[in-house]
Protein backbone atom coordinates (compact mmCIF):
# COMPACT_ATOMS: atom_id res chain seq x y z
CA UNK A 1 -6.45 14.81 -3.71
CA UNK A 2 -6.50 14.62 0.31
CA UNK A 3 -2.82 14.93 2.13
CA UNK A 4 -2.01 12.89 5.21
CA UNK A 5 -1.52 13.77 8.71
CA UNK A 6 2.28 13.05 7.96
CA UNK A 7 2.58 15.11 5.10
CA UNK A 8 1.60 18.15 7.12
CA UNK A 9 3.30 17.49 9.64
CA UNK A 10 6.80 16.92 8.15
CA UNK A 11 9.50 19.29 5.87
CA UNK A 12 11.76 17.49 3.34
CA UNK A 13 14.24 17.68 0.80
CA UNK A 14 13.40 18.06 -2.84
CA UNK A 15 15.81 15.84 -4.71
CA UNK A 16 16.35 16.40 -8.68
CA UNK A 17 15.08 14.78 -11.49
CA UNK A 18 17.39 12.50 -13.34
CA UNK A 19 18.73 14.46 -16.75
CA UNK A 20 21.29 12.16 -17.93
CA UNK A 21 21.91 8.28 -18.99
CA UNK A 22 23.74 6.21 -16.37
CA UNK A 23 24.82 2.73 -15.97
CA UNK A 24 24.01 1.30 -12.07
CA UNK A 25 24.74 -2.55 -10.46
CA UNK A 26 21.24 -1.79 -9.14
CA UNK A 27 17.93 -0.01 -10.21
CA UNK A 28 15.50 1.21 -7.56
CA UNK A 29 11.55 1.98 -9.05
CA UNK A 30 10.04 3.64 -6.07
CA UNK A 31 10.82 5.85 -2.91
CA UNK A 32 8.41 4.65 -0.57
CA UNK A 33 9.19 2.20 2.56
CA UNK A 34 10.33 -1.09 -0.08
CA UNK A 35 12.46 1.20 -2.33
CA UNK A 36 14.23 3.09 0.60
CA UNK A 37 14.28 -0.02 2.75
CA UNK A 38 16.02 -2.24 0.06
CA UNK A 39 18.40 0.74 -1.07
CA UNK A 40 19.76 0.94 2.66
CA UNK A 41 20.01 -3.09 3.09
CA UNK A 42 22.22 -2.62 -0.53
CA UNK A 43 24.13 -0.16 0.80
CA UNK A 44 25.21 -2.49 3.75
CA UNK A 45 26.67 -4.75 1.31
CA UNK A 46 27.94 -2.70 -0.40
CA UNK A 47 26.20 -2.28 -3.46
CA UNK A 48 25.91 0.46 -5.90
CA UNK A 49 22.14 1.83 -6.01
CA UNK A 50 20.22 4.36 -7.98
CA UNK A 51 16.80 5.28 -6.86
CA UNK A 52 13.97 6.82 -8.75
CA UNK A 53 10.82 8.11 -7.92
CA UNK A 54 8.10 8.86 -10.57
CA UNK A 55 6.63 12.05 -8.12
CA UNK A 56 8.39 12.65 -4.74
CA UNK A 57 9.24 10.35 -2.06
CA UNK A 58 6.64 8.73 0.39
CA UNK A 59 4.31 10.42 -2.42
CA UNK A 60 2.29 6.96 -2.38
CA UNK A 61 0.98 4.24 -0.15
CA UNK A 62 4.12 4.86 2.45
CA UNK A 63 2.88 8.76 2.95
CA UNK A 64 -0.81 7.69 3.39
CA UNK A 65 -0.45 4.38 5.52
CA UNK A 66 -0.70 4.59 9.47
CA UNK A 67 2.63 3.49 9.73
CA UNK A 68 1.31 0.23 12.22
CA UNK A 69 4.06 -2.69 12.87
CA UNK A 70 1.98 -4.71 14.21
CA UNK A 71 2.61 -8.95 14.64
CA UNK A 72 -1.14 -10.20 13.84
CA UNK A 73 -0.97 -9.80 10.24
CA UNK A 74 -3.84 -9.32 8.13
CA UNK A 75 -3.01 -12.73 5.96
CA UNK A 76 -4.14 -14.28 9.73
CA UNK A 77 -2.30 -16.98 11.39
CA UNK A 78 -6.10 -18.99 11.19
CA UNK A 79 -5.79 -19.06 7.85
CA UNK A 80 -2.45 -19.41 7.36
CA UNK A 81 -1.98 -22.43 9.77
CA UNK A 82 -5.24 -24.30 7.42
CA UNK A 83 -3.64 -23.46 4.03
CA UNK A 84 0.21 -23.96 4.94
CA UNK A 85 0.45 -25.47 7.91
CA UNK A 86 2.41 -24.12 11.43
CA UNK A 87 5.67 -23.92 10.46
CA UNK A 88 5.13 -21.34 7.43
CA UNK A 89 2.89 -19.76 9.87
CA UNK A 90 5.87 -19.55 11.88
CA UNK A 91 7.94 -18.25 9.84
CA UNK A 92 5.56 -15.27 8.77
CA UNK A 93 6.17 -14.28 12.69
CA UNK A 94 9.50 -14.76 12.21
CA UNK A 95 9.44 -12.41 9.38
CA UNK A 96 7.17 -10.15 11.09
CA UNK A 97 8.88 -9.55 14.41
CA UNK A 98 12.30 -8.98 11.88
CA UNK A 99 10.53 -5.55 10.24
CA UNK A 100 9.28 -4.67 13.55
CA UNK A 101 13.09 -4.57 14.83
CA UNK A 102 14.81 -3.36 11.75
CA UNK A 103 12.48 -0.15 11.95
CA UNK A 104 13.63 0.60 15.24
CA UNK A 105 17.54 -0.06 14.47
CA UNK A 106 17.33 1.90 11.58
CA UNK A 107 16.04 4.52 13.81
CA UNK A 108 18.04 4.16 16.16
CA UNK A 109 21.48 4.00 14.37
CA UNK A 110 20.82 6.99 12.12
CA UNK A 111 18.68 9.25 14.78
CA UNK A 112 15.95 9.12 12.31
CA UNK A 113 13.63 10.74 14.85
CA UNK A 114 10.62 8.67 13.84
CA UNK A 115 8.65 8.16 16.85
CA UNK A 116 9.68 5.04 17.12
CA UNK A 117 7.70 2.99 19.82
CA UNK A 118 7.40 -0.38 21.18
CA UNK A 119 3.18 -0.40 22.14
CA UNK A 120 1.21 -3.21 23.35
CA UNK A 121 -1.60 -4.36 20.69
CA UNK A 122 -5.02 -5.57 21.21
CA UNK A 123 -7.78 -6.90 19.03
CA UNK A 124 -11.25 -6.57 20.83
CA UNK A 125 -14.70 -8.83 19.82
CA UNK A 126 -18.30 -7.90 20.65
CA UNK A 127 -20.37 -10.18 18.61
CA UNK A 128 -20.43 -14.17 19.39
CA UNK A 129 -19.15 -14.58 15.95
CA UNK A 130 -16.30 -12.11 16.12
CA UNK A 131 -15.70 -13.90 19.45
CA UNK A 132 -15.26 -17.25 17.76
CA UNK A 133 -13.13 -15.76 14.83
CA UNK A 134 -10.76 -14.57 17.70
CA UNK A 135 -10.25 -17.24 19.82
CA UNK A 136 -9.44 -19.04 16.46
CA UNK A 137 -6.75 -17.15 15.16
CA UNK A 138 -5.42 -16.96 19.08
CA UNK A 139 -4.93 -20.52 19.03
CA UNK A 140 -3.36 -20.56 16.03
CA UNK A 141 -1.00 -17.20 16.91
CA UNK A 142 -0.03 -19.59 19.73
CA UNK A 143 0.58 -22.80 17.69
CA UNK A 144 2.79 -19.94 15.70
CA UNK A 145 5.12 -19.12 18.71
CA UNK A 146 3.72 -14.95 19.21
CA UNK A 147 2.93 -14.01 22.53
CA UNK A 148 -0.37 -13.33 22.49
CA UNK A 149 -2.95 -14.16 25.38
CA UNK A 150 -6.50 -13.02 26.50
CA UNK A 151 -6.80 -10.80 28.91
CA UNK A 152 -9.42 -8.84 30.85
CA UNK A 153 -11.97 -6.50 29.23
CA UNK A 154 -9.99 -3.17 27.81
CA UNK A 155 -10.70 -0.67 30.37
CA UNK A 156 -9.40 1.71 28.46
CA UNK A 157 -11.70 1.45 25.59
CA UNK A 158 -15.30 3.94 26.84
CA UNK A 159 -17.62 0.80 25.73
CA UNK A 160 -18.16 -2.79 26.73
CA UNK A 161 -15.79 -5.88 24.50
CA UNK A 162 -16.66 -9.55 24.78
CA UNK A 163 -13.30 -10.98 24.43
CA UNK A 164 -9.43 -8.94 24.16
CA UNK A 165 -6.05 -10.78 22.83
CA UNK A 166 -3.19 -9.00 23.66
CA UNK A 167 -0.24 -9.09 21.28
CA UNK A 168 3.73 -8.72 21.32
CA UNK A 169 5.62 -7.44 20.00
CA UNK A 170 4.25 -4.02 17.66
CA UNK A 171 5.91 -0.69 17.12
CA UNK A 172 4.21 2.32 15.34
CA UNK A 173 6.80 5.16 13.72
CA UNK A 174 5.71 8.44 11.69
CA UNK A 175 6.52 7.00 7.85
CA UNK A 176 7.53 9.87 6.33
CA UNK A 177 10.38 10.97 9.04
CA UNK A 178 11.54 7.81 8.39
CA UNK A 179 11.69 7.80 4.57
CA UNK A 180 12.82 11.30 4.37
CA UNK A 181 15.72 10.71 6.63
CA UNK A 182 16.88 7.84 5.92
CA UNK A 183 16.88 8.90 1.97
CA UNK A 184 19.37 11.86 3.44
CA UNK A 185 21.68 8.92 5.07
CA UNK A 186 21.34 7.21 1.89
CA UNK A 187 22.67 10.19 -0.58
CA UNK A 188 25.42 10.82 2.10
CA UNK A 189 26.57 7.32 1.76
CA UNK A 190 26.51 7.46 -1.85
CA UNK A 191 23.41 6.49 -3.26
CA UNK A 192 21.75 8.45 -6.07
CA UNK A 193 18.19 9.52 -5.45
CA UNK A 194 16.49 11.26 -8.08
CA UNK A 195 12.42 12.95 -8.16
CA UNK A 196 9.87 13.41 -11.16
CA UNK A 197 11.86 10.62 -13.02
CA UNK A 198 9.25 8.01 -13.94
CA UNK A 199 10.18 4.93 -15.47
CA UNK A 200 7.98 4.48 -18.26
CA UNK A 201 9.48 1.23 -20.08
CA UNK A 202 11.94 -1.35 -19.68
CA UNK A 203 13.55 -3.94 -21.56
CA UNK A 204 16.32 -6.54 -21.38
CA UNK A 205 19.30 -5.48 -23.20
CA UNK A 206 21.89 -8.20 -23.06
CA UNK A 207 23.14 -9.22 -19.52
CA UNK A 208 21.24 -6.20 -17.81
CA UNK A 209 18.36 -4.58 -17.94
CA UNK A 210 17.52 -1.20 -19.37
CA UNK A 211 14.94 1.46 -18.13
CA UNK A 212 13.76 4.60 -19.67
CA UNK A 213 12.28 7.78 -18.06
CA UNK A 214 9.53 9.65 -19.03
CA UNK A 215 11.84 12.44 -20.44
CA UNK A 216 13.82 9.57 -22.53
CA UNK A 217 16.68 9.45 -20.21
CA UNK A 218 18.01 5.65 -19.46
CA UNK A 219 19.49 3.76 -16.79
CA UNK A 220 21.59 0.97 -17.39
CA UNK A 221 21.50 -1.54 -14.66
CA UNK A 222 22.10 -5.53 -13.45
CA UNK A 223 19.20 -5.39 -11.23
CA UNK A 224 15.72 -3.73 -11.08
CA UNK A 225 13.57 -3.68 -8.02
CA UNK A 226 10.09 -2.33 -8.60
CA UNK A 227 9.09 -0.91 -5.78
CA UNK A 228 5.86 0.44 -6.90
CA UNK A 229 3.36 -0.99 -4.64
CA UNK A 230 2.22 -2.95 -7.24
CA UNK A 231 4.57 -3.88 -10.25
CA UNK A 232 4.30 -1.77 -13.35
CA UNK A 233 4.00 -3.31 -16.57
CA UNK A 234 2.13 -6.25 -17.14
CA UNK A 235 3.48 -9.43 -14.30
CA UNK A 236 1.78 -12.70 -13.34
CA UNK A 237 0.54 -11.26 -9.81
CA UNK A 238 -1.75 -8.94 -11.05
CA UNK A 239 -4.49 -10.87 -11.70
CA UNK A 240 -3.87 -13.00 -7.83
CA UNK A 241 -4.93 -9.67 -6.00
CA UNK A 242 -7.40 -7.36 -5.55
CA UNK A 243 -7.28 -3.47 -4.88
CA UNK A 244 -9.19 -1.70 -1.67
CA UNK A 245 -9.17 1.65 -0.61
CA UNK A 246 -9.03 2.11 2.93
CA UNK A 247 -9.73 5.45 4.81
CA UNK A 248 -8.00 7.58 7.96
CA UNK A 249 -8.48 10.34 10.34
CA UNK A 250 -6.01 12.01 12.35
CA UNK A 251 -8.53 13.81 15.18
CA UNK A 252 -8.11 14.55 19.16
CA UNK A 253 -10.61 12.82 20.53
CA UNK A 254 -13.19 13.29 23.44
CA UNK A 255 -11.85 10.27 25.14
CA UNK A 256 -8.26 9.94 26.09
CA UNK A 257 -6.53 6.45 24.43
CA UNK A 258 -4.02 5.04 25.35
CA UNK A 259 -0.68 4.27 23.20
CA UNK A 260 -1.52 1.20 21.74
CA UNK A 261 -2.37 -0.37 18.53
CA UNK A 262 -6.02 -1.51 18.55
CA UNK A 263 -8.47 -3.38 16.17
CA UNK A 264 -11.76 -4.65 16.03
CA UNK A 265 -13.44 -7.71 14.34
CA UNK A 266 -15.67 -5.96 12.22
CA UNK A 267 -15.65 -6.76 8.52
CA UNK A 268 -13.94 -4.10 7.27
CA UNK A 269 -12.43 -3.56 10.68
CA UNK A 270 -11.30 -0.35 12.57
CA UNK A 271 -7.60 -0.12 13.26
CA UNK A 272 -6.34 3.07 15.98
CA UNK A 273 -3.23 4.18 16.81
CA UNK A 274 -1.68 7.49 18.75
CA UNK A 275 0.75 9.45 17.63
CA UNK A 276 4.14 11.25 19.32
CA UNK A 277 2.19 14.02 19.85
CA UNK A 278 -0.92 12.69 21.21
CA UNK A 279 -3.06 12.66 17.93
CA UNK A 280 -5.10 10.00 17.58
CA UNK A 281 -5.39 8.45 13.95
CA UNK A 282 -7.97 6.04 12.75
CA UNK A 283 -8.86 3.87 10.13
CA UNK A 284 -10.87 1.47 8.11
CA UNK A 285 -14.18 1.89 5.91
CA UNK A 286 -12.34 -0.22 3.22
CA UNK A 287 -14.08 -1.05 -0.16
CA UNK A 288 -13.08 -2.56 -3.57
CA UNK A 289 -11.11 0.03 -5.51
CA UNK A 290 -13.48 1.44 -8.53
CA UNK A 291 -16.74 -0.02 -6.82
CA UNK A 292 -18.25 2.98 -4.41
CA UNK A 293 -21.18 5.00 -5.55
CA UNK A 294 -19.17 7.88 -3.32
CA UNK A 295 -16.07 7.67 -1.43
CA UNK A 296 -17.10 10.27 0.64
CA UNK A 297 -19.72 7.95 2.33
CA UNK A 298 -17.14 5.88 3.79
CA UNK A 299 -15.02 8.73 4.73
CA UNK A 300 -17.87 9.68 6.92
CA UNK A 301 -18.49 5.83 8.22
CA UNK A 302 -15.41 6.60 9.88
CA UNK A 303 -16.05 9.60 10.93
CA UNK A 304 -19.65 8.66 12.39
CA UNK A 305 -18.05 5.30 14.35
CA UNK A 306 -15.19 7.74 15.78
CA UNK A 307 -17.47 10.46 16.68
CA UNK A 308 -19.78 7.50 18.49
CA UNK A 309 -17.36 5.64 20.03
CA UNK A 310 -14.82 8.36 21.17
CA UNK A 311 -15.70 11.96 20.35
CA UNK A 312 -13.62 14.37 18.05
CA UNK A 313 -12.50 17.19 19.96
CA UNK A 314 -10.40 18.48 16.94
CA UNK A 315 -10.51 17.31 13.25
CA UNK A 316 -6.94 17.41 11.93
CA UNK A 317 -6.59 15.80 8.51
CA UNK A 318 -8.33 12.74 6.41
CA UNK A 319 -7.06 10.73 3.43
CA UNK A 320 -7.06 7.46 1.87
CA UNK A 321 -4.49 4.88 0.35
CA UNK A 322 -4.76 1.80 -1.55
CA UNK A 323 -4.21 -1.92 -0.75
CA UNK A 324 -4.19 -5.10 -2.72
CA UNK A 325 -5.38 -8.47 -0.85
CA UNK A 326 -3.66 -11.20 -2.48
CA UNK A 327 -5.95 -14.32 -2.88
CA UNK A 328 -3.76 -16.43 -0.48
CA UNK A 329 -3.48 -13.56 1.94
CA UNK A 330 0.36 -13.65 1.94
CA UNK A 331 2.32 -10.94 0.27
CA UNK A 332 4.71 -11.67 -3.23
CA UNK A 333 8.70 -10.88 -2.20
CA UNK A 334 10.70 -11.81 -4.35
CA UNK A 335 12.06 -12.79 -8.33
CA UNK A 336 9.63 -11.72 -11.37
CA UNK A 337 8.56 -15.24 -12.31
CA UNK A 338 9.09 -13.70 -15.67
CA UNK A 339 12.26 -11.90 -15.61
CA UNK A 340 15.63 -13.26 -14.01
CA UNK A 341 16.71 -9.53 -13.42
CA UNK A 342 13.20 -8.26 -12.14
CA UNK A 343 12.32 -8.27 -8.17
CA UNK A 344 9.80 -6.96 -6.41
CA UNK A 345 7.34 -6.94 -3.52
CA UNK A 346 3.72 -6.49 -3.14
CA UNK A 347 0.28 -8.22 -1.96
CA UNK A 348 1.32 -6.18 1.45
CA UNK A 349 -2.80 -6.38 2.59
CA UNK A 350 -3.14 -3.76 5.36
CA UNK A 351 0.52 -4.34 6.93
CA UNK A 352 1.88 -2.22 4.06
CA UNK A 353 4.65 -0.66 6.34
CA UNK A 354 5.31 -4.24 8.00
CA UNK A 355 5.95 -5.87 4.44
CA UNK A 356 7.44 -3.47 2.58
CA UNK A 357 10.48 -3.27 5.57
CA UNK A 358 10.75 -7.02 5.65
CA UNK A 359 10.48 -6.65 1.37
CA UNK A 360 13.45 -4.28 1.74
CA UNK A 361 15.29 -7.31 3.72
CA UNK A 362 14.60 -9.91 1.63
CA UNK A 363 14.94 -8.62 -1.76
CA UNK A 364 18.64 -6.98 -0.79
CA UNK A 365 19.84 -10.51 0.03
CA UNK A 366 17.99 -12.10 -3.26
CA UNK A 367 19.94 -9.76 -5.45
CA UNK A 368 23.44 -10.53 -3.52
CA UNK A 369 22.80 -13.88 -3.62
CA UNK A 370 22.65 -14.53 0.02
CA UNK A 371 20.26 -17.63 0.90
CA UNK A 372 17.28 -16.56 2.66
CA UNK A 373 15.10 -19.15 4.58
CA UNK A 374 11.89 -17.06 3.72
CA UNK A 375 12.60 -16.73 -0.25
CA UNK A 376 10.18 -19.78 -0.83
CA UNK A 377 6.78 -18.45 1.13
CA UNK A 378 7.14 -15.29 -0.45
CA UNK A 379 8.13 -16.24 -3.82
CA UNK A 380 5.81 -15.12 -6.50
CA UNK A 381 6.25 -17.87 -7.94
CA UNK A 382 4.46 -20.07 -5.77
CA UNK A 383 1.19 -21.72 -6.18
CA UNK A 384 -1.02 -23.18 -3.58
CA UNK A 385 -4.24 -23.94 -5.35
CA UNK A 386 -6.14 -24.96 -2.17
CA UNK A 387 -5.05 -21.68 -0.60
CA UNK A 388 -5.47 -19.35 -3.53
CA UNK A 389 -8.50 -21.22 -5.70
CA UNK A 390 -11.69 -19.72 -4.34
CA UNK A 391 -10.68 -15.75 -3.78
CA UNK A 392 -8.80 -16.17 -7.32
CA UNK A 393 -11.80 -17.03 -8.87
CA UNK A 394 -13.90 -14.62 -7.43
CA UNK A 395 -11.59 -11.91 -7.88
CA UNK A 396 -11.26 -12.50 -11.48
CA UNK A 397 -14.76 -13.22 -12.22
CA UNK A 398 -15.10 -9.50 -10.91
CA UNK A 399 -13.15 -8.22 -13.44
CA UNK A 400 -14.50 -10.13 -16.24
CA UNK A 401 -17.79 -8.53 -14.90
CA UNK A 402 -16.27 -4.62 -14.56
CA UNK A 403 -14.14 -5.35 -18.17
CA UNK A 404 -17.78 -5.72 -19.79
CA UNK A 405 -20.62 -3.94 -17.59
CA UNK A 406 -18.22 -0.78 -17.27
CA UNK A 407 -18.31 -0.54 -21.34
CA UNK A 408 -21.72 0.51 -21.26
CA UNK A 409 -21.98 2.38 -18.58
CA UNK A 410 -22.04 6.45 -18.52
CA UNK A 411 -22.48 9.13 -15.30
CA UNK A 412 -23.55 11.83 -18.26
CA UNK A 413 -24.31 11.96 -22.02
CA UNK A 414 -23.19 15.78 -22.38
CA UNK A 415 -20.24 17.72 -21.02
CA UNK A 416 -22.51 20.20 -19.63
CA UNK A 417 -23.21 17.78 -16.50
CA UNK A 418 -19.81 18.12 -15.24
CA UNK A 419 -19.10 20.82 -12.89
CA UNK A 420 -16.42 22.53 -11.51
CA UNK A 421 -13.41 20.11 -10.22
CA UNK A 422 -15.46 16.70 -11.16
CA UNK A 423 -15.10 13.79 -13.70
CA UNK A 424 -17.62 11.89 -15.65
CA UNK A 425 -17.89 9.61 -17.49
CA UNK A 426 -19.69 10.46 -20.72
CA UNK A 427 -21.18 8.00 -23.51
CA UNK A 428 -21.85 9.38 -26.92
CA UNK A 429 -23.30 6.68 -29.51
CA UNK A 430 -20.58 4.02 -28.97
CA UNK A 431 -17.86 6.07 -27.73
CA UNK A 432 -17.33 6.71 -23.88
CA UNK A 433 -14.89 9.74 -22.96
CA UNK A 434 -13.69 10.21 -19.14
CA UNK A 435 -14.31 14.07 -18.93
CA UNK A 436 -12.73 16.40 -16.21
CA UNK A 437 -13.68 19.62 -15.95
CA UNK A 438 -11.23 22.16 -13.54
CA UNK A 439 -11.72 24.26 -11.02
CA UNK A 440 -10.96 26.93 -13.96
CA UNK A 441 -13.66 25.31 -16.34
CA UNK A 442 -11.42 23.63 -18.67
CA UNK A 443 -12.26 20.70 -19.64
CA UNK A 444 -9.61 17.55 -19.79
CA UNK A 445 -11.46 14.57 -22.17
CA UNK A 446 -9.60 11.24 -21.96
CA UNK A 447 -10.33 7.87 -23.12
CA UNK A 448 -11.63 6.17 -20.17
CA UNK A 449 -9.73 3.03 -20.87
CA UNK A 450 -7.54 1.76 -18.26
CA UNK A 451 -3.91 1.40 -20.34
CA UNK A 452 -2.97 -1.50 -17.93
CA UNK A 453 -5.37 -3.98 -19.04
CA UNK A 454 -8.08 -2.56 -20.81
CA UNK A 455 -10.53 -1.92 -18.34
CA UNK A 456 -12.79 1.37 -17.73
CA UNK A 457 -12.02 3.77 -14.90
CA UNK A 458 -14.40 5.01 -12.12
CA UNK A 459 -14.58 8.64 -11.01
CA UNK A 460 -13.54 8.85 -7.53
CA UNK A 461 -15.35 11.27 -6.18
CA UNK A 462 -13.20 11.90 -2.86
CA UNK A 463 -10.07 11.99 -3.84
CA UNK A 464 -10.41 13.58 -7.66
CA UNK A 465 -8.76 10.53 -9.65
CA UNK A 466 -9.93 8.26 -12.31
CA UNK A 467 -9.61 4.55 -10.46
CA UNK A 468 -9.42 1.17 -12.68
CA UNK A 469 -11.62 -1.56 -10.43
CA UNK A 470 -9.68 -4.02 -12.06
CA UNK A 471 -6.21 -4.50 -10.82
CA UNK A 472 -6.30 -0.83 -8.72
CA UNK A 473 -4.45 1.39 -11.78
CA UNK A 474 -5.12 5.42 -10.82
CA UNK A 475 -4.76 8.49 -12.49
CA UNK A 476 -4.74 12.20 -11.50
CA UNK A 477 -7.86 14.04 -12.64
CA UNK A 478 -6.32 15.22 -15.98
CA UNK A 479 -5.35 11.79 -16.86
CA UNK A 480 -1.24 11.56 -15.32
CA UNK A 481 -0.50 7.59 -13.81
CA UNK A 482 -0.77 8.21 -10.61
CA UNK A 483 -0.26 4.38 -8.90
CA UNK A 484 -0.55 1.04 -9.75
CA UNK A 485 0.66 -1.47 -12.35
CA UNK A 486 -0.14 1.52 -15.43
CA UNK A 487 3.32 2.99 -16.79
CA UNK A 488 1.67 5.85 -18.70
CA UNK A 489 -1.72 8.45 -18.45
CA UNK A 490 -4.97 7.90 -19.42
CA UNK A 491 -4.71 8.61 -23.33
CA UNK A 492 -5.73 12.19 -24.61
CA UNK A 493 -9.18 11.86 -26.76
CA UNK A 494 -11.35 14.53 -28.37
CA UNK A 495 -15.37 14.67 -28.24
């Protein structure tokens, strides 16, 4: 699998797996910017935490993001203003500017050392289209109370834009400084942080809920917060959103940037930020989880529309991470819809980093019972049918498609087609297999069968992981869960 820019760039401490049953007011699932987030809000009132994290912390999304605060939100304030009028749209600033800030303060109060940095934003159009579609959601960012306004062509951009919108207020911050220290002011406070302990089950025993580890360990607790990107275990929000991989660069490039946060129109869109350092990162080149002939094509989109546009002086690191669009566009915060005990947050879009701080906020008061004016619009409980109708359908007509095409389907018919450090999947008579061969030349057969909901796993070819197009489940190359709603591996299988 690729690394990030941040995880090469940063040293941390390795924190022990949990060996031994324990009883907790509160159960953290995930150490990424949601579970570390929430487990500091908890702390300041003075609840009793535990935190586990199925690999190592900032291991997922939160490690491969590029860590962008930024005010004009992916769910667009267009949108948003058509399908729930101005004052929710409002409120999503509200919420917005609120993770923007608490990034900083955190920061700032625990000298973090995260980069953090107020920048300007901009969002730049070059097609009439992409012109209309901004002046659009401008007017409706305005209707929403941001400060956003044209402004004159982006001199510091080396080609021509139609129209700019300049935003405020944004912030970007290195992720993983951030996680990593803040999980060090968390232990000294009293928190207990534990590695390698995946949660594998969990049940409701009485009046609290019980999870157990992959090792059979249990934690007792009140509370669980899944912070897992998206929820494991089977929950009413998997089927309302849709998984994309997006792509990065970190590069020096030809043409000196500025320190901003900037986007295009395009459809996927380019997003570009600078780090402390001066290192420019880049992203975009999304696509549907589980639907590209080769990732490695839309790696090098990116790297062909950087290389045009600014010039790489030095390549420095490339990755990918995984987002889920929900089909109203606005992320789920909040109380499983199923279970009284169960919270969680997810749906972030592209604004991962945004959310998941603002998650951290709003879950913490949910499970104190302190009234929160934005528990409603983030609910996952909430249904808008006019809002969510026509992307729900599509989305699951998709995987009604993927659940049956994918069954016949086959990349090979015999294991001798797989070489070195690849996956295939192979069909013999009925039966399909997902083979891996190492770099060694052992082979690693698996049933291809996603054990989420049933569907069959693609081959990515970039990254070296089995990937369910369904609802966005991964595994490692010999079959481990890796991310996404699964709770165990691809299951062993023999030719």
């Amino acid at each position: 699998m690729t690394s990030s820019y941040w995880e090469r760039d940063t040293s941390r401490k390795i924190y022990a797996p949990l060996q031994k049953d324990l009883e907790t007011e509160v159960l953290i699932v995930g150490g990424g910017i949601t579970g570390i987030v929430t487990a500091w809000n908890l702390m300041q009132a003075g609840k009793k935490a535990v935190l586990v994290e199925g690999d190592r912390l900032g291991s997922g999304v939160s490690g491969h993001t590029t860590a962008h605060l930024n005010i004009s939100v992916d769910a667009e304030y267009a949108r948003i203003v058509n399908d729930f009028g101005e004052e929710v749209a409002k409120q999503v600033a509200e919420a917005a500017s609120l993770a923007i800030e608490l990034v900083g303060k955190i920061d700032s109060a625990h000298q973090l050392g995260a980069h953090y940095q107020k920048v300007p934003a901009y969002d730049w159009a070059e097609t009439t289209q992409e012109i209309i579609e901004l002046q659009r959601e401008l007017k409706a960012a305005q209707a929403a109370g941001i400060r956003a306004e044209e402004v004159d062509d982006l001199n510091a951009l080396p080609f021509p834009t139609g129209m700019v919108v300049r935003w405020e207020p944004n912030a970007r911050f290195h992720p993983l400084k951030f996680i990593y220290g803040l999980a060090e002011v968390l232990l000294k406070a009293g928190v207990q942080i534990y590695e390698q302990s995946r949660v594998i089950d969990l049940t409701e025993e009485g009046d609290a809920m019980e999870a157990t580890l992959e090792n059979g360990t249990t934690i007792r607790a009140q509370q669980v917060v899944l912070a897992t990107h998206s929820p494991i275990f089977m929950h009413s929000v998997h089927p309302r959103m849709a998984p994309y991989r997006s792509y990065a660069l970190a590069v020096r490039t030809r043409q000196e940037l500025p320190d901003y946060l900037l986007y295009d129109m395009k459809d996927p869109y380019h997003y570009i930020r600078k780090e402390a350092d001066g290192v420019v990162i880049i992203g975009g080149a999304d696509h549907k989880t589980g639907h590209a002939e080769d990732e490695n094509d839309h790696l090098q989109q990116l790297k062909d529309w950087t290389e045009e546009r600014f010039g790489i002086a030095e390549y420095l690191a490339s990755w990918s991470a995984q987002v889920f669009e929900p089909a109203d566009r606005m992320p789920f915060i909040g109380r499983s819809p199923s279970q009284k005990r169960v919270f969680y947050g997810t749906g972030y879009s592209g604004d991962g980093t945004l959310w998941g701080t603002f998650a951290g906020y709003l879950l913490s008061d949910l499970i104190t019972g302190k009234e929160n004016k934005w528990e409603r619009i983030f609910s996952p409980s909430r249904l808008n049918i006019s809002a969510e109708a026509g992307d729900f359908l599509k989305m699951n007509m998709e995987v009604a498609k993927d659940f049956v095409a994918d069954r016949f389907q086959s990349d090979a018919s015999d294991v001798k087609e797989v070489g070195l450090d690849d996956g295939k999947i192979i069909r013999q008579g009925v039966q399909q297999y997902a083979v891996y061969r190492d770099k060694q030349g052992g082979l690693h057969v698996m049933s291809p069968t996603c054990v989420h909901m049933g569907c069959v796993v693609q081959w990515n070819k970039l990254e070296k992981t089995w990937d369910c197009p369904c609802h966005g489940g991964r595994y490692k190359a010999t079959g481990e869960q890796l991310e996404g709603p699964p709770a165990h591996g691809l299951r062993k299988a023999d030719l």
